[in-house]
Protein backbone atom coordinates (compact mmCIF):
# COMPACT_ATOMS: atom_id res chain seq x y z
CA UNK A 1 18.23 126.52 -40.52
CA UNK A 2 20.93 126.93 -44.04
CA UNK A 3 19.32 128.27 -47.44
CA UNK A 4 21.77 127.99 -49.88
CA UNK A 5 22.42 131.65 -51.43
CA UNK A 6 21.67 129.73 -54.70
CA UNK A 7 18.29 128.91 -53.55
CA UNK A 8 17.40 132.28 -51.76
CA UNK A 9 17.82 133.75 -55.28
CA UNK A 10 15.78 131.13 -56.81
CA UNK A 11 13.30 131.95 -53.92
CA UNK A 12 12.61 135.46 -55.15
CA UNK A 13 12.24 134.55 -58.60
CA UNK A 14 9.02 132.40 -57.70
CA UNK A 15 5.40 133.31 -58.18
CA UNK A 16 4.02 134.94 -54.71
CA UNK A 17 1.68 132.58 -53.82
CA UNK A 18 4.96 129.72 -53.76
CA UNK A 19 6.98 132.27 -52.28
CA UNK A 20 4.24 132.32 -49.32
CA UNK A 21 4.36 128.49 -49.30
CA UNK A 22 7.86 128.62 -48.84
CA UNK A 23 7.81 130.83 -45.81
CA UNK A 24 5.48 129.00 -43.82
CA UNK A 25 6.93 125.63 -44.61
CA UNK A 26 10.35 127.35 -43.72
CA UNK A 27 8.50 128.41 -40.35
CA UNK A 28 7.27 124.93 -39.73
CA UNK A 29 10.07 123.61 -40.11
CA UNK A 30 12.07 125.69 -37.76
CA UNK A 31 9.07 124.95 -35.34
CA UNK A 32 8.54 121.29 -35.77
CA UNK A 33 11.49 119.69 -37.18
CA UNK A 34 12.17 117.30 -40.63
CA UNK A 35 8.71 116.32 -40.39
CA UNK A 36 6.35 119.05 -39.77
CA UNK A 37 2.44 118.03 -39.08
CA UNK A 38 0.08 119.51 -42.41
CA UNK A 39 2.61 118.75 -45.13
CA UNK A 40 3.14 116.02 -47.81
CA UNK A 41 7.09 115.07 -46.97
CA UNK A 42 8.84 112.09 -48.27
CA UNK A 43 12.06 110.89 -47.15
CA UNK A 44 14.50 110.40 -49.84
CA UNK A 45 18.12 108.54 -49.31
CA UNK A 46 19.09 108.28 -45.73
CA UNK A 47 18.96 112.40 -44.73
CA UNK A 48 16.82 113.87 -47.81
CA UNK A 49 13.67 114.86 -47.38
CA UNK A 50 10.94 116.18 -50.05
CA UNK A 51 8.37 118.84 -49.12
CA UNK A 52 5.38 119.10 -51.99
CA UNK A 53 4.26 122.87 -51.33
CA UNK A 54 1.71 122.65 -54.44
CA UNK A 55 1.08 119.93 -56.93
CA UNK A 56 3.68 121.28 -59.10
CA UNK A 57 6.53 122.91 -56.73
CA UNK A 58 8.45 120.96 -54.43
CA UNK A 59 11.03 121.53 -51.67
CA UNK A 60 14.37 119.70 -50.54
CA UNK A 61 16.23 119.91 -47.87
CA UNK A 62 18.45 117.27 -45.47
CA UNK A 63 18.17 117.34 -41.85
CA UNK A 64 19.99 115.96 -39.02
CA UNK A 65 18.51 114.62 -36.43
CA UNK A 66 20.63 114.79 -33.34
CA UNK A 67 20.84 118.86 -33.61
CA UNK A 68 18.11 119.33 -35.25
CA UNK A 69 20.17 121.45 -38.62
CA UNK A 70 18.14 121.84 -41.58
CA UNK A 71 19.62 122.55 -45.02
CA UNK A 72 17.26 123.78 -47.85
CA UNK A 73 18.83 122.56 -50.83
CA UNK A 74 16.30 123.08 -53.86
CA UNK A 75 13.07 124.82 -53.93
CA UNK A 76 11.16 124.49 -57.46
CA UNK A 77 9.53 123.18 -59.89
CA UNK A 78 9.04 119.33 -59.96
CA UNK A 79 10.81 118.75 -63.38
CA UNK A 80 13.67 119.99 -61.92
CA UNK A 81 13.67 118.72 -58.33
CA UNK A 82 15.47 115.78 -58.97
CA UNK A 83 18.33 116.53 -61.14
């Protein structure tokens, strides 16, 4: 699994309880895969994928299938998730 440097400094800079949100969807998804079982994800474009971690924070990241390589690419708030 890749976390941008950008986004592990935008990591720290979140409240705790996201912070904790982030680590276990992290952990899920290094267990499970793109989709991992007890989170909302929508697939966006053909390899995008949006985690909701609370009604107002959001996670995106792009997976491929056939190794199974996950890329975080933005973890924040909603206004911002889709710039």
């Amino acid at each position: 699994m890749l976390v941008r440097k950008d986004v592990e400094k935008g990591i720290g800079k979140l409240p705790d309880l996201i912070r904790k949100l982030v680590a276990e969807a992290l952990d899920d998804l290094a267990a499970q895969g793109p989709w991992p079982h007890g989170w909302n994800v929508k697939q966006i474009g053909s390899q995008g994928y949006r985690l909701r971690l609370t009604y107002r924070y959001r996670m995106r990241y792009a997976a491929e299938q056939r190794v199974l390589l996950i890329q975080v690419i933005y973890v924040g708030h909603r206004k911002d998730a889709y710039e």
